[in-house]
N, C-alpha and C. Protein backbone atom coordinates (compact mmCIF):
# COMPACT_ATOMS: atom_id res chain seq x y z
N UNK A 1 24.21 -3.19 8.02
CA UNK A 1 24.02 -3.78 6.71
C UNK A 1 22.58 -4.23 6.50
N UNK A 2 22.17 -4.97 7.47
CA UNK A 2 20.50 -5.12 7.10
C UNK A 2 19.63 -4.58 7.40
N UNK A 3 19.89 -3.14 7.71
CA UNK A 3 19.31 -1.90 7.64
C UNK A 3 18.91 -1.34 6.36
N UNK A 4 20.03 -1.51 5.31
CA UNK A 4 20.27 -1.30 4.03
C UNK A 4 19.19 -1.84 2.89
N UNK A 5 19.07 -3.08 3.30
CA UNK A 5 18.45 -4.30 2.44
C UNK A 5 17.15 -3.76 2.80
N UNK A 6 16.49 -3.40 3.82
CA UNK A 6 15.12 -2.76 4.30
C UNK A 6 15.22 -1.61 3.35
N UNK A 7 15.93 -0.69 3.23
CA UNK A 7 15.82 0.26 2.71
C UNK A 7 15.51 -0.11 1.35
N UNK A 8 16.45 -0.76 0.79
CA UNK A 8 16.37 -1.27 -1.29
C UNK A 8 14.87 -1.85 -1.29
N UNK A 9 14.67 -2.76 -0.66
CA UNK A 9 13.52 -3.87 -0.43
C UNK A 9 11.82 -2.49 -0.89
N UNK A 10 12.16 -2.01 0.33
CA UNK A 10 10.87 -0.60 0.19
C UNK A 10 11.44 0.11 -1.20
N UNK A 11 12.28 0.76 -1.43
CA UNK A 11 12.56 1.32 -2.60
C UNK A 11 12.16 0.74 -4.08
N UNK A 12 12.29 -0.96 -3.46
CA UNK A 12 11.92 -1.66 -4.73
C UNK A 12 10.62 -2.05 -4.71
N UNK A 13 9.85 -2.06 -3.99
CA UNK A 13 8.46 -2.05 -3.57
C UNK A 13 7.59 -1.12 -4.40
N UNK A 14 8.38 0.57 -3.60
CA UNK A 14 7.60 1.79 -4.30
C UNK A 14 7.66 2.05 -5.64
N UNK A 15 8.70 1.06 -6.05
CA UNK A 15 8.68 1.37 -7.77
C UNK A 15 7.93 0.50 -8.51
N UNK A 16 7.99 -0.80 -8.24
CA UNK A 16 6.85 -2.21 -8.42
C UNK A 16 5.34 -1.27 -8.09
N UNK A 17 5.40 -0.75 -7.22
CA UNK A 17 3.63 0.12 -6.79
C UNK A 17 3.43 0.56 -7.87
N UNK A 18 4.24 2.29 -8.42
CA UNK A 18 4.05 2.89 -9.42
C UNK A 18 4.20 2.59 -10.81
N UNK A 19 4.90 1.28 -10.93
CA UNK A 19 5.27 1.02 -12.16
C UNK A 19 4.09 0.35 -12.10
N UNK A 20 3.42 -0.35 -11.71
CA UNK A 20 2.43 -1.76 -11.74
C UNK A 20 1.00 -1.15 -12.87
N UNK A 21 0.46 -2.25 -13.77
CA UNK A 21 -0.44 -1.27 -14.51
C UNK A 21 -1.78 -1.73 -13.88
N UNK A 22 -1.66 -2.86 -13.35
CA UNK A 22 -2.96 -3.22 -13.11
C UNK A 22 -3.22 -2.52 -11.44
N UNK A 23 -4.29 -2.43 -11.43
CA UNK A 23 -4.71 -1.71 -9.72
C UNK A 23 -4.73 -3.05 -8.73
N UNK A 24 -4.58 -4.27 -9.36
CA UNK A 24 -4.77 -5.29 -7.96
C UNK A 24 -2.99 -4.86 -7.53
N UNK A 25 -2.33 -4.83 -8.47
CA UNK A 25 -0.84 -5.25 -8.54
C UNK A 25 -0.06 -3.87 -7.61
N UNK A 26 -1.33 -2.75 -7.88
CA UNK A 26 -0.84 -1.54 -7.29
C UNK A 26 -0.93 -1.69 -5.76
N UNK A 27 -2.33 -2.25 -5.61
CA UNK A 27 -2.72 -2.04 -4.04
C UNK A 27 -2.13 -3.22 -3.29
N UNK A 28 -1.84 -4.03 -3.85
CA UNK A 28 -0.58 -5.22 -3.16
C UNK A 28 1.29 -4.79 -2.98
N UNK A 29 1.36 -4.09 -3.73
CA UNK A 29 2.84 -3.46 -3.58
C UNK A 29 2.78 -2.61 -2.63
N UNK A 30 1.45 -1.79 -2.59
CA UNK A 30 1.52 -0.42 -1.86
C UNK A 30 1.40 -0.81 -0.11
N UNK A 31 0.26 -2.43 0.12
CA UNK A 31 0.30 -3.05 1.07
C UNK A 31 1.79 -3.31 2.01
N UNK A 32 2.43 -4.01 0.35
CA UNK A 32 3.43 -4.74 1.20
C UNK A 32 4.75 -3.95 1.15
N UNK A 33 4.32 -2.70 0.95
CA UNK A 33 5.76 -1.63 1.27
C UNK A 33 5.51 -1.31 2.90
N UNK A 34 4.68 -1.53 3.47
CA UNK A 34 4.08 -1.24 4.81
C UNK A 34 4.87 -2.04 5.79
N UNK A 35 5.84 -3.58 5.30
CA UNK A 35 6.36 -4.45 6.11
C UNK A 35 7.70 -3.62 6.20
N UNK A 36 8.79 -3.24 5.58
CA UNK A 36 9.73 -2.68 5.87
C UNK A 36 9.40 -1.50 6.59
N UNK A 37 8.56 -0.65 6.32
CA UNK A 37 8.36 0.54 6.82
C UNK A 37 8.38 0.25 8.12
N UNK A 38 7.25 -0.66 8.81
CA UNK A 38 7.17 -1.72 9.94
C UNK A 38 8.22 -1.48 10.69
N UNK A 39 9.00 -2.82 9.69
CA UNK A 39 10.10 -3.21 10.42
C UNK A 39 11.27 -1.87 11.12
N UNK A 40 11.69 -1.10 10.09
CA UNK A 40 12.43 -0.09 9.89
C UNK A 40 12.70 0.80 11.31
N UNK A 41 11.28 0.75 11.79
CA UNK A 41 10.78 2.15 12.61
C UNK A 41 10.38 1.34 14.18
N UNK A 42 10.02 0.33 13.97
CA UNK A 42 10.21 -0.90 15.09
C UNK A 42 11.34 -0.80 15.77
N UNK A 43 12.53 -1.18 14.70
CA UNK A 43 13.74 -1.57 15.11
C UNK A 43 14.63 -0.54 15.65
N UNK A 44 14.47 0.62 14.33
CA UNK A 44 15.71 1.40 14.29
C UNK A 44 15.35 2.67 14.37
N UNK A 45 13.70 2.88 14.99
CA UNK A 45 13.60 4.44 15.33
C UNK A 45 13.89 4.87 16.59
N UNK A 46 14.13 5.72 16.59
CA UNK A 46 14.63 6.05 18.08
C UNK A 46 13.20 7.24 18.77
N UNK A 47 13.63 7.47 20.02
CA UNK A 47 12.97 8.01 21.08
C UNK A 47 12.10 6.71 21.89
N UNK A 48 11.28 7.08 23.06
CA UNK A 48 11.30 6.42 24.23
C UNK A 48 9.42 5.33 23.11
N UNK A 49 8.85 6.88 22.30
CA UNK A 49 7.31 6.02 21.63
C UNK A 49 7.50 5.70 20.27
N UNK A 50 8.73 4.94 20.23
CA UNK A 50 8.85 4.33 18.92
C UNK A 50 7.84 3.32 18.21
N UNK A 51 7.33 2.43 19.70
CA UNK A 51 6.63 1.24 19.41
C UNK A 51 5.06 1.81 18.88
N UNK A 52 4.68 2.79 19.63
CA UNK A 52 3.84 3.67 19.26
C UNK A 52 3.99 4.15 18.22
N UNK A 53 4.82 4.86 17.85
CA UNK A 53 4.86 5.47 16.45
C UNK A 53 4.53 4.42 15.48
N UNK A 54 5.08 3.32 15.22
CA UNK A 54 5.03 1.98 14.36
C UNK A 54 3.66 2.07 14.65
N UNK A 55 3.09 1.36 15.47
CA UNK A 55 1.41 1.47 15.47
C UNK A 55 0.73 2.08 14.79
N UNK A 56 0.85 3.40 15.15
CA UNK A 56 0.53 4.45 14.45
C UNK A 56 0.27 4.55 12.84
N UNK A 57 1.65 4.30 12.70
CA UNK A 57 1.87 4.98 11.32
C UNK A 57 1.00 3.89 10.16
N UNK A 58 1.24 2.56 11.06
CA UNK A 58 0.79 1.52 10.36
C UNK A 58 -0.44 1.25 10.50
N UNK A 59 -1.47 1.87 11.06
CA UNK A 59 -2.72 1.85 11.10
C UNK A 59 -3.24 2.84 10.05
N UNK A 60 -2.67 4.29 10.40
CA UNK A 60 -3.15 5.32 9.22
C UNK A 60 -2.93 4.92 8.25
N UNK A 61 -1.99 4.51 7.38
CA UNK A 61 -1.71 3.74 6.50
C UNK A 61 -2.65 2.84 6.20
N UNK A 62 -2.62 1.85 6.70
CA UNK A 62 -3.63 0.67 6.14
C UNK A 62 -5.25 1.06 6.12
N UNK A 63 -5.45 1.76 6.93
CA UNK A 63 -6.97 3.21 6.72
C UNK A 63 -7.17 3.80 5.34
N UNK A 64 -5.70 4.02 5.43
CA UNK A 64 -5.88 5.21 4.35
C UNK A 64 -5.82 4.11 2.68
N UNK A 65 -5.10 2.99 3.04
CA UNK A 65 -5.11 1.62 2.03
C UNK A 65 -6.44 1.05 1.85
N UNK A 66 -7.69 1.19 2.70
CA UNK A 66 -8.79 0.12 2.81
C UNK A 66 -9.24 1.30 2.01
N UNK A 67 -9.35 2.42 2.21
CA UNK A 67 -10.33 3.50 1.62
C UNK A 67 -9.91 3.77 0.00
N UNK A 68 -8.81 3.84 -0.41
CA UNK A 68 -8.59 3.57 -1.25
C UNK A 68 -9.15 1.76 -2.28
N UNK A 69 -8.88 1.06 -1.41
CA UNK A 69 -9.60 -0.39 -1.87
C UNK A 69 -10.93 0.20 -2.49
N UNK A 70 -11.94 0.55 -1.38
CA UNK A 70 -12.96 0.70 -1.07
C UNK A 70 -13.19 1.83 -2.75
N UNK A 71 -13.00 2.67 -3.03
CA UNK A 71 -12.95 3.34 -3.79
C UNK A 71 -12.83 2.98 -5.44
N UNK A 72 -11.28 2.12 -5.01
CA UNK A 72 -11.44 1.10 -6.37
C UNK A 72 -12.55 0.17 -7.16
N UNK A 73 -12.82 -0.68 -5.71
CA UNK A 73 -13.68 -1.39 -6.13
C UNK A 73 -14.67 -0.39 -6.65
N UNK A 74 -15.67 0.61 -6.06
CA UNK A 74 -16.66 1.33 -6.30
C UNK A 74 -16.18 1.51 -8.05
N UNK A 75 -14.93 2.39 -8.07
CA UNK A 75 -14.58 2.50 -9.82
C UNK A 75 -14.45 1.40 -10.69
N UNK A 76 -14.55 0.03 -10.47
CA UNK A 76 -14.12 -0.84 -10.77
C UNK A 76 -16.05 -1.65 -11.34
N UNK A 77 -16.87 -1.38 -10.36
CA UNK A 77 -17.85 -1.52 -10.47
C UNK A 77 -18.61 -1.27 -11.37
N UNK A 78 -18.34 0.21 -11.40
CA UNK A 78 -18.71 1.25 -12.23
C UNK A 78 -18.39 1.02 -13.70
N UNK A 79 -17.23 0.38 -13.83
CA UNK A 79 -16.74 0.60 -15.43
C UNK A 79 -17.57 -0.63 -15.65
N UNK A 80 -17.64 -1.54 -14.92
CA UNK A 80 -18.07 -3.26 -15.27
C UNK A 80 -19.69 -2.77 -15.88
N UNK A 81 -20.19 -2.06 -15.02
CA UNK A 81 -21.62 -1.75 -15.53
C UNK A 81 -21.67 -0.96 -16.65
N UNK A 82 -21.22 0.63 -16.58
CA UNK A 82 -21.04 1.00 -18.18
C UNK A 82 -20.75 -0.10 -19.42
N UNK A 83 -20.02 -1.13 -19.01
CA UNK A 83 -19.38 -1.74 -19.95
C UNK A 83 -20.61 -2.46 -20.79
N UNK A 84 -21.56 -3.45 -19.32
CA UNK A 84 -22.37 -4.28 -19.49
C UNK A 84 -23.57 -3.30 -20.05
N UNK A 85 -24.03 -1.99 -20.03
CA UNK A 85 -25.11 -0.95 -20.63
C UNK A 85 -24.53 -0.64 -22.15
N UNK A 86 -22.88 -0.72 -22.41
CA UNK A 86 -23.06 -0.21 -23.66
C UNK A 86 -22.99 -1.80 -24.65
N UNK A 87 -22.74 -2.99 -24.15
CA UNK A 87 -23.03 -4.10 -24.91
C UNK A 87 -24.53 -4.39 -25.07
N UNK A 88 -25.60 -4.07 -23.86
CA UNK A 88 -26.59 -4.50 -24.28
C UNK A 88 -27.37 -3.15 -25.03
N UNK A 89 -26.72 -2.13 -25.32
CA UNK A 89 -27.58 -1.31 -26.08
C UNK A 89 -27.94 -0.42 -25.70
């Protein structure tokens, strides 16, 4: 049964991610879908490098999360300055 609740929990996560309009709201859902995933594959994956796998998966992940950050901000930058060039003229 609380295998289950992990499962809805992430499900309701990935839809809060994609539904979300703002990008802080995106990259915080998309963060914290990473704790069930965690947990999930911790607990209830099987073979002998499970603990490994969790490591794993949760490092590429959060890599592949910073670079994305990293990216935002850069676009995020970007619009702030266009913004501030087409007010002053």
């Amino acid at each position: 049964m609380r295998k289950w609740s992990f499962v809805v929990a992430l499900a309701a996560v990935a839809v809060g991610a994609f539904a979300s309009l703002d990008l802080f709201f995106f990259y915080f859902l998309h963060e914290l879908a990473l704790v069930p995933t965690f947990i999930m594959i911790g607990v209830w994956g099987r073979g002998e490098k499970k603990n490994y796998a969790t490591f794993q998966i949760t490092l590429y992940l959060s890599i592949g999360a910073l670079i994305a950050l990293a990216d935002a901000a850069m676009y995020a930058n970007k619009q702030a300055s266009k913004a501030t060039a087409e007010m002053t003229g």
